[in-house]
PDB file of N, CA and C in Angstrom:
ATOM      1  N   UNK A   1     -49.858  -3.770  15.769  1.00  0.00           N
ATOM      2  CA  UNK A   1     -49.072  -3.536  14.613  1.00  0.00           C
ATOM      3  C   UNK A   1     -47.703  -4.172  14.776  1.00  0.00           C
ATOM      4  N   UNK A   2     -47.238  -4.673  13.385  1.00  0.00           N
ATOM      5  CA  UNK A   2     -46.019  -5.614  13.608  1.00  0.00           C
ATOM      6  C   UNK A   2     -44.649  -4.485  13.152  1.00  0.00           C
ATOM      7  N   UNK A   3     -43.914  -4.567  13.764  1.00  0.00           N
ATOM      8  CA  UNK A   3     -42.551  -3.466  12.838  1.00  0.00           C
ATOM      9  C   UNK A   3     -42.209  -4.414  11.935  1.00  0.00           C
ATOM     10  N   UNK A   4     -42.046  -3.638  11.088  1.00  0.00           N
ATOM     11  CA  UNK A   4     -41.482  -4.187   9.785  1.00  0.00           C
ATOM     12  C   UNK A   4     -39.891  -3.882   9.885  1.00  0.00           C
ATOM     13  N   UNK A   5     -38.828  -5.278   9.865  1.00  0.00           N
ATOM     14  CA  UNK A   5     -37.932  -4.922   9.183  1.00  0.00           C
ATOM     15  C   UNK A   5     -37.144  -5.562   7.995  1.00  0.00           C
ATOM     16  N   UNK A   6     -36.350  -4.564   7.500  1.00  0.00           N
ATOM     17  CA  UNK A   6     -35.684  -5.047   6.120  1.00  0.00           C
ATOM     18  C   UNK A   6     -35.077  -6.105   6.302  1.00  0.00           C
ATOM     19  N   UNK A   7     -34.565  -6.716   4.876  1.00  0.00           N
ATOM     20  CA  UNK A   7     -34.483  -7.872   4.913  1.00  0.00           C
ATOM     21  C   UNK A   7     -32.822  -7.777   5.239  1.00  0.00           C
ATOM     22  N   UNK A   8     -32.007  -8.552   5.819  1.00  0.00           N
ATOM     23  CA  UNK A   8     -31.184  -8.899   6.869  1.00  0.00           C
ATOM     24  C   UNK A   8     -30.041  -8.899   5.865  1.00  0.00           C
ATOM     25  N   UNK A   9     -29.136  -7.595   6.233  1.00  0.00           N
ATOM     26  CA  UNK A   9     -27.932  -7.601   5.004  1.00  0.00           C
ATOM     27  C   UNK A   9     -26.743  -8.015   5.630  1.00  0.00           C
ATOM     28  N   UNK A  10     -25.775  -8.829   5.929  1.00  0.00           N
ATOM     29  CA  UNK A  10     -24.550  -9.404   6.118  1.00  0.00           C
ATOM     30  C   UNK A  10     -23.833  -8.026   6.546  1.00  0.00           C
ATOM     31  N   UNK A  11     -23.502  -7.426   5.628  1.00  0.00           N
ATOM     32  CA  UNK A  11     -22.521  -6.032   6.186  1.00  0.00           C
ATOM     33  C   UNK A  11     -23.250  -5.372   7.138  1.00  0.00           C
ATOM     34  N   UNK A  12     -24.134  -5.359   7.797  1.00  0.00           N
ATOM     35  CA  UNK A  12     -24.748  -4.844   8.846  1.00  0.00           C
ATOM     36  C   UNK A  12     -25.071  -5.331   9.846  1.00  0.00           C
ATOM     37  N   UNK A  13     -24.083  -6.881  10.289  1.00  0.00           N
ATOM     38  CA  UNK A  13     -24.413  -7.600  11.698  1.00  0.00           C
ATOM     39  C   UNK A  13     -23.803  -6.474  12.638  1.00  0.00           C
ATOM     40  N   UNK A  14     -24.932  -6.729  13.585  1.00  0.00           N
ATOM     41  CA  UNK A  14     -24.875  -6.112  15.077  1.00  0.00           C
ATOM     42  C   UNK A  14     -24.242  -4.542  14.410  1.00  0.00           C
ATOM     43  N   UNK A  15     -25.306  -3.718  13.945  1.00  0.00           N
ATOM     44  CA  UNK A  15     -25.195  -2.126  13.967  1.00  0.00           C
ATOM     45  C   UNK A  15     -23.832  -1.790  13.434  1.00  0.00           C
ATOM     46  N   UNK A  16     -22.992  -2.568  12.688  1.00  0.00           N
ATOM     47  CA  UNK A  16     -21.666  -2.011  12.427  1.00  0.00           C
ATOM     48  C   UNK A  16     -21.436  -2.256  10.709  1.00  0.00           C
ATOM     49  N   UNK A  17     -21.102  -1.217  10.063  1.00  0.00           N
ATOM     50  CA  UNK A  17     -21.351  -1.500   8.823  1.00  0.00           C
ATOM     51  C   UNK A  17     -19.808  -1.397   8.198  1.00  0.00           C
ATOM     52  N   UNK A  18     -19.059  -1.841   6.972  1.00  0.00           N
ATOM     53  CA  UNK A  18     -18.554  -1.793   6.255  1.00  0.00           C
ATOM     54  C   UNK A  18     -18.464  -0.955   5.279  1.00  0.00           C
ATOM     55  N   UNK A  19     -17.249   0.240   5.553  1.00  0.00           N
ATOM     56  CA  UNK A  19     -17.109   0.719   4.852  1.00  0.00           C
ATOM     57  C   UNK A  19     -16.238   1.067   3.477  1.00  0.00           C
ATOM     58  N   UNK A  20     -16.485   1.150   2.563  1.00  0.00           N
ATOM     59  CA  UNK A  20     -15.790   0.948   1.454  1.00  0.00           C
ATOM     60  C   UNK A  20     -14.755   1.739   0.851  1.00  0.00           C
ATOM     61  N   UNK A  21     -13.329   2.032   1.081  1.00  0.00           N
ATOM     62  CA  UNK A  21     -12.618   2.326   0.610  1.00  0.00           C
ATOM     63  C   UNK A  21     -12.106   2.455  -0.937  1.00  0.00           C
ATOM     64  N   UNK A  22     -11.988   3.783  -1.096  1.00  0.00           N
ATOM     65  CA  UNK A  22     -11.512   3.923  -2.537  1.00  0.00           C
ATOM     66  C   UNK A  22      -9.952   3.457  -2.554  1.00  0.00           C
ATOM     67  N   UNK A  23      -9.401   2.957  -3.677  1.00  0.00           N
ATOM     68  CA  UNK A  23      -7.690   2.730  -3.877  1.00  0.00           C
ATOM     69  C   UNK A  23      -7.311   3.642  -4.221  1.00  0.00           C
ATOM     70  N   UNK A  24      -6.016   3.842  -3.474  1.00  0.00           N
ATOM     71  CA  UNK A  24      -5.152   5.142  -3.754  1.00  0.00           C
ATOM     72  C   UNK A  24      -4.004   4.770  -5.368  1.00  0.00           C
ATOM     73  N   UNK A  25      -3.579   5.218  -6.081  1.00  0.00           N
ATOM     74  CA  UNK A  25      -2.695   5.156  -6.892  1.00  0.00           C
ATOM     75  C   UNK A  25      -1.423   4.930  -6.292  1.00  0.00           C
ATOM     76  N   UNK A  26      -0.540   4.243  -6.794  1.00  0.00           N
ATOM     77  CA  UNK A  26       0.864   4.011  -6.085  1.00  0.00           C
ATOM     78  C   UNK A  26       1.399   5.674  -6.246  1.00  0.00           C
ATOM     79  N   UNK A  27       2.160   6.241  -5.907  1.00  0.00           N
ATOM     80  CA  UNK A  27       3.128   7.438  -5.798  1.00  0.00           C
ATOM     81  C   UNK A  27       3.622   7.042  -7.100  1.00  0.00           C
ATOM     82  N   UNK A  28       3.962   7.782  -7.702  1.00  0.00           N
ATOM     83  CA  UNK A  28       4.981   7.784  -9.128  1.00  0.00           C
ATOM     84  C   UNK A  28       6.569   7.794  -8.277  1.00  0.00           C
ATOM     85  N   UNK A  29       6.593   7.037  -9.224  1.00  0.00           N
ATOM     86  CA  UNK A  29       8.505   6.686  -8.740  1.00  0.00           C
ATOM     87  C   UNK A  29       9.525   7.489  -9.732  1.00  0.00           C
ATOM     88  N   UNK A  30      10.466   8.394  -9.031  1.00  0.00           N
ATOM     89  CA  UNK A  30      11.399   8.837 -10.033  1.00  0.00           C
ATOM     90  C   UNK A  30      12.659   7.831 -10.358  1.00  0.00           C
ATOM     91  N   UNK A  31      13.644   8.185 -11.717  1.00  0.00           N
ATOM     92  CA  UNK A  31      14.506   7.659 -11.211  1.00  0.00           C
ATOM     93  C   UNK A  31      15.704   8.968 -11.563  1.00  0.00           C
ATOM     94  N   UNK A  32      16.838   8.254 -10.350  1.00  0.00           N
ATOM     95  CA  UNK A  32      17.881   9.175 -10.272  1.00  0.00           C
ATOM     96  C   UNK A  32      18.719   9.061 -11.451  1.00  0.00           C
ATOM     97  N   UNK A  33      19.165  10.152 -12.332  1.00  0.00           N
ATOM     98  CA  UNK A  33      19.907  10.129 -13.532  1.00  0.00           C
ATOM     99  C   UNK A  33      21.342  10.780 -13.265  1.00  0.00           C
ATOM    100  N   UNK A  34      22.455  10.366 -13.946  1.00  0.00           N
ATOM    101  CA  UNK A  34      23.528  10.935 -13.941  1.00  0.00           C
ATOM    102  C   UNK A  34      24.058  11.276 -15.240  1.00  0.00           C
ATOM    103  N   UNK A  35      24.460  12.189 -15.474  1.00  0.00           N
ATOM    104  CA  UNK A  35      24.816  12.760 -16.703  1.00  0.00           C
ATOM    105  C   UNK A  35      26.113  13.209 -17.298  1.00  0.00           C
ATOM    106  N   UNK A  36      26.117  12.861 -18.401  1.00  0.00           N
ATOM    107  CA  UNK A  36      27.891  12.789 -18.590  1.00  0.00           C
ATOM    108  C   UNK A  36      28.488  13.949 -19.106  1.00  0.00           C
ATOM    109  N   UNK A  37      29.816  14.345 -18.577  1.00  0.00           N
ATOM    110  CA  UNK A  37      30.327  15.810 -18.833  1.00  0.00           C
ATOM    111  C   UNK A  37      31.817  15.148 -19.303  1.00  0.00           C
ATOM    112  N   UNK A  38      32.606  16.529 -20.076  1.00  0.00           N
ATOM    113  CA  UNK A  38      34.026  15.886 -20.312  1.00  0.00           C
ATOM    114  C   UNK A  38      35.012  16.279 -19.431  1.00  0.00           C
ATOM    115  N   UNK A  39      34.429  16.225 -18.169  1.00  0.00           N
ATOM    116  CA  UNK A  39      35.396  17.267 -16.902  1.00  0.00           C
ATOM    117  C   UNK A  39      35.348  16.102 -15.653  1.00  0.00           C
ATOM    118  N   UNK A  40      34.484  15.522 -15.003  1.00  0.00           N
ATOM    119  CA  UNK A  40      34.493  14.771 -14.182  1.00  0.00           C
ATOM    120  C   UNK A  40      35.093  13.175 -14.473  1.00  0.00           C
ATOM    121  N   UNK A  41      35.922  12.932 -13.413  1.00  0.00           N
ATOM    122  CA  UNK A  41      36.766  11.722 -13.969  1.00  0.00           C
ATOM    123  C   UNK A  41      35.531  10.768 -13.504  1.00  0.00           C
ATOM    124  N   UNK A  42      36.213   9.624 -13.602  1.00  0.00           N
ATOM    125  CA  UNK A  42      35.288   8.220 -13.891  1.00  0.00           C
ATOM    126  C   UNK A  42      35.658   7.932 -12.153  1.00  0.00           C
ATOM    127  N   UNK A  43      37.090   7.956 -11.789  1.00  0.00           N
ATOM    128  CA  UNK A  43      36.992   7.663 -10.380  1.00  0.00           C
ATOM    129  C   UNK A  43      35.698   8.499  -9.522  1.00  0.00           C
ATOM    130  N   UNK A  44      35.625   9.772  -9.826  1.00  0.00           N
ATOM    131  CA  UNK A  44      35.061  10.062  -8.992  1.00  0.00           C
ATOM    132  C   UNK A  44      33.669   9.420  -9.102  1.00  0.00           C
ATOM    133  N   UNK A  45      33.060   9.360 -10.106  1.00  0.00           N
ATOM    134  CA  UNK A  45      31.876   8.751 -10.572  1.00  0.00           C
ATOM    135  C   UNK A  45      30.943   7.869  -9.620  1.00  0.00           C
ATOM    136  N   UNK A  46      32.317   6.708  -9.657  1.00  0.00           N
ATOM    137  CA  UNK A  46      32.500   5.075  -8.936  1.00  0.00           C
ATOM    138  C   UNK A  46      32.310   5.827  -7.676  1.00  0.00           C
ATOM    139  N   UNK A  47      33.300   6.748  -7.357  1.00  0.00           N
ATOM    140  CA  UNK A  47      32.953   7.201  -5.658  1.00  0.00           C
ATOM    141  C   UNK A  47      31.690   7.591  -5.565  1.00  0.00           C
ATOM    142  N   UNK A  48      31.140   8.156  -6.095  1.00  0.00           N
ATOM    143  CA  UNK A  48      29.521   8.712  -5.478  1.00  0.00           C
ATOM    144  C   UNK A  48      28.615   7.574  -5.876  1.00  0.00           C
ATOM    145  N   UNK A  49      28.474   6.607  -7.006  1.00  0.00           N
ATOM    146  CA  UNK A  49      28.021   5.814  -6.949  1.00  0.00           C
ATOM    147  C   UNK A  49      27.852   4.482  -5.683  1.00  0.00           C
ATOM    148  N   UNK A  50      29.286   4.508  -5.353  1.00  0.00           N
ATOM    149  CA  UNK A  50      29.180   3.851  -3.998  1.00  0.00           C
ATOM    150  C   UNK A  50      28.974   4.489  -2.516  1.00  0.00           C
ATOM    151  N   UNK A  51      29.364   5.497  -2.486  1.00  0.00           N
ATOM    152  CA  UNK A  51      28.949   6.847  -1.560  1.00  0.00           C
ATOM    153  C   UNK A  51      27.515   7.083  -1.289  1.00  0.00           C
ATOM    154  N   UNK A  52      26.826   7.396  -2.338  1.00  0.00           N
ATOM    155  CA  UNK A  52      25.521   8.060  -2.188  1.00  0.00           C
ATOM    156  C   UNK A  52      24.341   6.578  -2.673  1.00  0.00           C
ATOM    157  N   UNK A  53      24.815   5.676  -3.534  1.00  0.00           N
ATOM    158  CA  UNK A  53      23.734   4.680  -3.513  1.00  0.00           C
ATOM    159  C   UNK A  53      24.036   3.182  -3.310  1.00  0.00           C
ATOM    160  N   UNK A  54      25.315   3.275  -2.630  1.00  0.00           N
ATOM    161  CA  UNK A  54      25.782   1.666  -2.067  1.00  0.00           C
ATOM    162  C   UNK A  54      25.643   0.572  -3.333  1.00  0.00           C
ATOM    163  N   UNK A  55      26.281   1.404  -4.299  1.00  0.00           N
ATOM    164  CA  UNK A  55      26.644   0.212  -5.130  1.00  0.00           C
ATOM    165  C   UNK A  55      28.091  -0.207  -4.483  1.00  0.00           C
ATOM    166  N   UNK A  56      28.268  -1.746  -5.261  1.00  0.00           N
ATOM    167  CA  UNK A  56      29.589  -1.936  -4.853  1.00  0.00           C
ATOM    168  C   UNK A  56      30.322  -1.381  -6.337  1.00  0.00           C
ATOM    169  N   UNK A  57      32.026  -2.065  -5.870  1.00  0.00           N
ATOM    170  CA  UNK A  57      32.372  -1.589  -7.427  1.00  0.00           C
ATOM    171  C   UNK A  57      32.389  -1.906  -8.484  1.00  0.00           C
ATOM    172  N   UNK A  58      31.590  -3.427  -8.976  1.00  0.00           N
ATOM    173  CA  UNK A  58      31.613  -3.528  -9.855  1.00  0.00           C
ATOM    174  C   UNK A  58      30.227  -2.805 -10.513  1.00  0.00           C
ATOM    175  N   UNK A  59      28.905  -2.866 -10.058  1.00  0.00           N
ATOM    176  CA  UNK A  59      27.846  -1.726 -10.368  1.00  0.00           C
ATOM    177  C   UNK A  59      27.781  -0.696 -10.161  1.00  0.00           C
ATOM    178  N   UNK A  60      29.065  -0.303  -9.716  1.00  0.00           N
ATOM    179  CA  UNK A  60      29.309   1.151  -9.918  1.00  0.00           C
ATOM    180  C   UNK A  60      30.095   1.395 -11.100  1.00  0.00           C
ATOM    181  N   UNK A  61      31.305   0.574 -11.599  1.00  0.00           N
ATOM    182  CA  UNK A  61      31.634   0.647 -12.594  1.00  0.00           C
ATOM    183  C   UNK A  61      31.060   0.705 -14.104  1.00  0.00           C
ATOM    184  N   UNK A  62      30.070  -0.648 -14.123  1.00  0.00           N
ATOM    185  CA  UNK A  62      29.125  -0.532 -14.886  1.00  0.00           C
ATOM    186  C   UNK A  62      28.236   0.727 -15.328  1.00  0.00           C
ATOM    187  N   UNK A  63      27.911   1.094 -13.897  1.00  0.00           N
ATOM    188  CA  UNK A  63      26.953   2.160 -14.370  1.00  0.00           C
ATOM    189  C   UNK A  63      27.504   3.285 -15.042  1.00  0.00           C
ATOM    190  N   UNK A  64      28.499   3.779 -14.451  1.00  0.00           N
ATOM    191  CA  UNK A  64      29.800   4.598 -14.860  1.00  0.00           C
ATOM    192  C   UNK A  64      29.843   4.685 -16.407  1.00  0.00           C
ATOM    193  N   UNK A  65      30.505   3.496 -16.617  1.00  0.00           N
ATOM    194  CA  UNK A  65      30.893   2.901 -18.386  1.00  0.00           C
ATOM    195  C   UNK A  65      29.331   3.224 -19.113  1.00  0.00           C
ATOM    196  N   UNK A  66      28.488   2.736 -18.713  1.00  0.00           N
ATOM    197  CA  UNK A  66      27.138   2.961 -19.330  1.00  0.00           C
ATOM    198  C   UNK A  66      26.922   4.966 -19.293  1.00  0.00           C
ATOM    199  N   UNK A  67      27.083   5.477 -18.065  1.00  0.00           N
ATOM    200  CA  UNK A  67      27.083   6.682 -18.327  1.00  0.00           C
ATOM    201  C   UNK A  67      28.142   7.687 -19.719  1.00  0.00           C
ATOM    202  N   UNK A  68      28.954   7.247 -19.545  1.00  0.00           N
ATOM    203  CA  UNK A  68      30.302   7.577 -20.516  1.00  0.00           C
ATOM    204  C   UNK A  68      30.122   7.262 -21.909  1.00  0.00           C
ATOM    205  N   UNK A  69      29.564   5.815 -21.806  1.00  0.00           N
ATOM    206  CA  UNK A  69      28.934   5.880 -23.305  1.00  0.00           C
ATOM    207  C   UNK A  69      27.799   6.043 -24.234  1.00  0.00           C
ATOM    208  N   UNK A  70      26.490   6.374 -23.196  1.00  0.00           N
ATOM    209  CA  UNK A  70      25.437   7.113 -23.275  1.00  0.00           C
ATOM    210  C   UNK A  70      24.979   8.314 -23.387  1.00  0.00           C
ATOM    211  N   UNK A  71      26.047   9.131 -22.181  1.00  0.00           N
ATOM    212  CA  UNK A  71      25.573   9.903 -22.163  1.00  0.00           C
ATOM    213  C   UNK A  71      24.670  10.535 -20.880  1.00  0.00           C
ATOM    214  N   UNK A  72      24.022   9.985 -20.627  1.00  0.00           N
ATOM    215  CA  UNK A  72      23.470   9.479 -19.312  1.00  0.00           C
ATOM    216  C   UNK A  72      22.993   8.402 -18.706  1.00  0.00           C
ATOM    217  N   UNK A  73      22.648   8.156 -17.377  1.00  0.00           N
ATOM    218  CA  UNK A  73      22.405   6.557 -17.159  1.00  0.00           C
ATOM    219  C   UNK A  73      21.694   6.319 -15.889  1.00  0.00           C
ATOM    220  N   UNK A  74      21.124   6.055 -15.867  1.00  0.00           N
ATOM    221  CA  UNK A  74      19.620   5.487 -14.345  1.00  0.00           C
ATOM    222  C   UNK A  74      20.752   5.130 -13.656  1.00  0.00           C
ATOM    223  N   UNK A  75      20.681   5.574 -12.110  1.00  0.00           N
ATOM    224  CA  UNK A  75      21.519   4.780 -11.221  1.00  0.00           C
ATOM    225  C   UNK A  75      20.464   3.896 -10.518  1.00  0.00           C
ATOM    226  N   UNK A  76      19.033   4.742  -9.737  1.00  0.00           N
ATOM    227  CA  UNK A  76      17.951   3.750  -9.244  1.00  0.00           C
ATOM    228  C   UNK A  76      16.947   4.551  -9.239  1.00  0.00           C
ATOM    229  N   UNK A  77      16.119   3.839  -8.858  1.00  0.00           N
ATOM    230  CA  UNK A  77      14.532   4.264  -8.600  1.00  0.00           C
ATOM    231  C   UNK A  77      13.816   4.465  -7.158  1.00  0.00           C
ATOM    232  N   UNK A  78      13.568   5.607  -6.670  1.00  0.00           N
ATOM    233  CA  UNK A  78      12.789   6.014  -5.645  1.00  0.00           C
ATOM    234  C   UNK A  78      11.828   6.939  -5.568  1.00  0.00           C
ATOM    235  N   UNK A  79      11.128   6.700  -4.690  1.00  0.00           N
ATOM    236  CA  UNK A  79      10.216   7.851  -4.217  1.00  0.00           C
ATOM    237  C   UNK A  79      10.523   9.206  -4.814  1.00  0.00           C
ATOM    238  N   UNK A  80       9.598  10.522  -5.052  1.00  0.00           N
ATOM    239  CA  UNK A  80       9.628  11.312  -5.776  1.00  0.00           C
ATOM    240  C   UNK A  80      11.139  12.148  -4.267  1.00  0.00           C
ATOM    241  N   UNK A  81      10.248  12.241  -3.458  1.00  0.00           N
ATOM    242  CA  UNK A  81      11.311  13.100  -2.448  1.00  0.00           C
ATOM    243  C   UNK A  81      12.918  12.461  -1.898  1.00  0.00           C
ATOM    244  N   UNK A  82      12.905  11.424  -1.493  1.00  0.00           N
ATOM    245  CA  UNK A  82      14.388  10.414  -2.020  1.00  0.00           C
ATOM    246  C   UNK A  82      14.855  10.772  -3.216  1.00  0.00           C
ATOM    247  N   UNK A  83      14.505  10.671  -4.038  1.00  0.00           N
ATOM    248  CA  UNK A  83      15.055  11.172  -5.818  1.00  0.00           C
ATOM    249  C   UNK A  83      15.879  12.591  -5.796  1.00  0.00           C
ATOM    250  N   UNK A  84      15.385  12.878  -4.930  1.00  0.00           N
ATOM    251  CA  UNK A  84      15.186  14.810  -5.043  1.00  0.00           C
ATOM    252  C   UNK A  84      16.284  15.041  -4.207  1.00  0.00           C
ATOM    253  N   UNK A  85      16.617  14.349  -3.198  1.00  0.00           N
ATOM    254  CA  UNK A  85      17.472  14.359  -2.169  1.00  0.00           C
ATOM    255  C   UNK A  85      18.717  13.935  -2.677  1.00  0.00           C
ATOM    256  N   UNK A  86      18.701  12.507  -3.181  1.00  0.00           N
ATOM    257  CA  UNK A  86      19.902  11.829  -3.291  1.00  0.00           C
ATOM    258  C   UNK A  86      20.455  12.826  -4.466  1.00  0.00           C
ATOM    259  N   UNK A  87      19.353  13.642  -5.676  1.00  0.00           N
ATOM    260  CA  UNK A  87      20.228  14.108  -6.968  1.00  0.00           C
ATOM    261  C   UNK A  87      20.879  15.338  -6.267  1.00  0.00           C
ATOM    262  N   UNK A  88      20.622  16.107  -5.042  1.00  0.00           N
ATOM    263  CA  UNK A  88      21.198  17.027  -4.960  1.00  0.00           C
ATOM    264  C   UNK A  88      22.204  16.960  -4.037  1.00  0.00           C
ATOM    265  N   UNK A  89      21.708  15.737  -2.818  1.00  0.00           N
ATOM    266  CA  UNK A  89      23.356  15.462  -2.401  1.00  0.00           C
ATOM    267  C   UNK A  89      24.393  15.469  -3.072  1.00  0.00           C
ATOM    268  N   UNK A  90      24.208  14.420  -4.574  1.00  0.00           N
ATOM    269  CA  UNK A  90      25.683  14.145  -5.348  1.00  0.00           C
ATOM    270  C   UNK A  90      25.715  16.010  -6.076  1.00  0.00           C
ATOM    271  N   UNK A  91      24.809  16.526  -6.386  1.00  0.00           N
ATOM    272  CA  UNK A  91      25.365  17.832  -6.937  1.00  0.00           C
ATOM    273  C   UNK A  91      26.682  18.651  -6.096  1.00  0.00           C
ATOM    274  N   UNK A  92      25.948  18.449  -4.311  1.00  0.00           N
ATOM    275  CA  UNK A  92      26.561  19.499  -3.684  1.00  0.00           C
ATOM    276  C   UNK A  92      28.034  18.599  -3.408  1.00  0.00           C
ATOM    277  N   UNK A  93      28.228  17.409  -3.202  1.00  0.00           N
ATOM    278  CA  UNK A  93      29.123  16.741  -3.420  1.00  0.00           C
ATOM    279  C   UNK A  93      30.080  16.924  -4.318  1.00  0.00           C
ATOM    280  N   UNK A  94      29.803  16.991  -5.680  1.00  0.00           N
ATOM    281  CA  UNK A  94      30.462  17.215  -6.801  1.00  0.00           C
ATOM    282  C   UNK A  94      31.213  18.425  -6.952  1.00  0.00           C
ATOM    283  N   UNK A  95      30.504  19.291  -6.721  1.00  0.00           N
ATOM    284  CA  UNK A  95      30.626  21.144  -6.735  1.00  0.00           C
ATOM    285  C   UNK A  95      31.710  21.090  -5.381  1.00  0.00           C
ATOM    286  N   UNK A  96      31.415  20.513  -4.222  1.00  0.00           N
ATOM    287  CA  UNK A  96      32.527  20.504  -3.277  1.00  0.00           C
ATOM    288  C   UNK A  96      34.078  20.144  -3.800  1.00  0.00           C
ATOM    289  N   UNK A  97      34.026  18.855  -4.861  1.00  0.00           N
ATOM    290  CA  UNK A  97      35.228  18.933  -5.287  1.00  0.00           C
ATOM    291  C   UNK A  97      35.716  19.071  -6.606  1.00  0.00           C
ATOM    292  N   UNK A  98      34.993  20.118  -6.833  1.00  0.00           N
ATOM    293  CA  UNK A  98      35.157  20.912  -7.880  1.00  0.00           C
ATOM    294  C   UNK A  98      34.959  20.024  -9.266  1.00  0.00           C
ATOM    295  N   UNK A  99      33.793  19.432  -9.096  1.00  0.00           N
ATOM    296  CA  UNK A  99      33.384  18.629 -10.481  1.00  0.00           C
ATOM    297  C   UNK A  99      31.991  19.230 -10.837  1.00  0.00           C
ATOM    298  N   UNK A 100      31.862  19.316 -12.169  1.00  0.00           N
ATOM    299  CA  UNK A 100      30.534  19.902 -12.723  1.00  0.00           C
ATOM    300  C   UNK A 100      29.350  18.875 -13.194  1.00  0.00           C
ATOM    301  N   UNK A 101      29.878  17.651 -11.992  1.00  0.00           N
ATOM    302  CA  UNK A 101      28.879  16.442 -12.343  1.00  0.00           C
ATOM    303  C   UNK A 101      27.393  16.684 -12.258  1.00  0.00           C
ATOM    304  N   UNK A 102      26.317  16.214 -12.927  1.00  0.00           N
ATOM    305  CA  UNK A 102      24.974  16.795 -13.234  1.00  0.00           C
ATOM    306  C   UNK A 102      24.386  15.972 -12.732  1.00  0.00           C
ATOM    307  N   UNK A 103      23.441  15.357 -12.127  1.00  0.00           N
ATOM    308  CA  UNK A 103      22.632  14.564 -11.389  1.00  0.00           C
ATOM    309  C   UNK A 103      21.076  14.906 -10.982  1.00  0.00           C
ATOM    310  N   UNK A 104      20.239  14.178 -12.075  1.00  0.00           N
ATOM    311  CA  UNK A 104      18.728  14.878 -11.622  1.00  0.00           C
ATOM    312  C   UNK A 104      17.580  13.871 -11.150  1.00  0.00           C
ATOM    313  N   UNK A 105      16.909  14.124 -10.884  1.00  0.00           N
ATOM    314  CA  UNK A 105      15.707  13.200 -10.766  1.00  0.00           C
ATOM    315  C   UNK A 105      14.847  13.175 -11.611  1.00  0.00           C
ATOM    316  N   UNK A 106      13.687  12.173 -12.086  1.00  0.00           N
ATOM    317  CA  UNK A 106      12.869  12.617 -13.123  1.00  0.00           C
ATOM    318  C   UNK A 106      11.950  11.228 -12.968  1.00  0.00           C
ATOM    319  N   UNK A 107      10.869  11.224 -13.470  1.00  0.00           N
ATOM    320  CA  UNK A 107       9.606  10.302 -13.584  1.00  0.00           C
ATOM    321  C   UNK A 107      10.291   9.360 -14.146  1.00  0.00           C
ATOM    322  N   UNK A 108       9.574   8.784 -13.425  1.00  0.00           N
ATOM    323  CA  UNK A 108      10.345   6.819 -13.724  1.00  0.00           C
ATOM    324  C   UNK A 108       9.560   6.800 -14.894  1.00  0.00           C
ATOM    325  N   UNK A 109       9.428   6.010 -16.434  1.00  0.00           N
ATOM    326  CA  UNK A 109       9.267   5.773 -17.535  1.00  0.00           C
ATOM    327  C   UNK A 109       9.586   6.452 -18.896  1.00  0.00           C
ATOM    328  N   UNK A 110      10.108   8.053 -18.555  1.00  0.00           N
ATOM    329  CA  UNK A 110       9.904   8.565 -19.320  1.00  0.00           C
ATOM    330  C   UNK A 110      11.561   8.152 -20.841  1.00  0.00           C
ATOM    331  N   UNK A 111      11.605   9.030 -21.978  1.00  0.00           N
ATOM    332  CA  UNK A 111      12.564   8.022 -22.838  1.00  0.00           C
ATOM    333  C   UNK A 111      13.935   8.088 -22.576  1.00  0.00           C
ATOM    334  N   UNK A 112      14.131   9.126 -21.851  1.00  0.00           N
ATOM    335  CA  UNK A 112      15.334   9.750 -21.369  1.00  0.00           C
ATOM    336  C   UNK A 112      15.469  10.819 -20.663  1.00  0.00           C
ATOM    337  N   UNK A 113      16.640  11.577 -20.479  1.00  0.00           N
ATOM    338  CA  UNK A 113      16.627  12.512 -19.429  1.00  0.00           C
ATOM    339  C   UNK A 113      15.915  13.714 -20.068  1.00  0.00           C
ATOM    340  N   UNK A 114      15.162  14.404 -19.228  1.00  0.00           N
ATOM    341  CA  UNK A 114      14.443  16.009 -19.791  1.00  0.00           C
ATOM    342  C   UNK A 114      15.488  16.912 -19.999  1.00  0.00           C
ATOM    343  N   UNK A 115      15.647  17.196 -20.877  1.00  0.00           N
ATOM    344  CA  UNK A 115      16.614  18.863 -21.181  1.00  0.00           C
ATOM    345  C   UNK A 115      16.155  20.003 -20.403  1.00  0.00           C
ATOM    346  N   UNK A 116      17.122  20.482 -20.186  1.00  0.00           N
ATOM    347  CA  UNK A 116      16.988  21.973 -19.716  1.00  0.00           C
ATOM    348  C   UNK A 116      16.648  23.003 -20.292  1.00  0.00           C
TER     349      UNK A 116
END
């Protein structure tokens, strides 16, 4: 009697097979928001902007002016737990010198900042 074998599949040279991985989804990216109050000056603004996300001063200024006349304004985009970190550094920052600056994180796409 002859053994029969199957017919000879590529992903199975020498007993080792290929296995097929599913793709993971990228992580959703937040972005960090800053929000405008009529109590926190603009210097300080520029300071945590360059403080907490290494802008220099002229994109810190910018962002600033864009916050002031918006209303609120994207500083950047990170990871959900970075997001989470950097918005509450600048909170406890702010509250240290006695500013009621607002700073949150939130899903990167959405139309604007979520209300409370």
């Amino acid at each position: 009697m002859s053994e029969r074998r199957p017919p000879e599949d590529p992903s199975q040279d020498d007993d080792l097979r290929v296995a097929e991985r599913a793709r993971s989804k990228r992580p959703r990216r937040y972005q960090v928001v800053l929000h405008n109050d009529d109590y926190t000056t603009m210097e300080f603004v520029v300071e945590v902007l360059m403080r907490f996300f290494q802008k220099d001063i002229t994109q810190a200024r910018h962002i600033m002016l864009h916050v002031h006349h918006k209303g609120y304004g994207v500083v950047d985009v990170f990871p959900r737990d970075v997001a989470e970190t950097k918005a509450e550094q600048v909170m406890d920052f702010a509250k240290q010198h006695g500013h009621p600056l607002r700073c949150t994180a939130e899903p990167e796409g959405g139309d604007g900042p979520e209300e409370d």
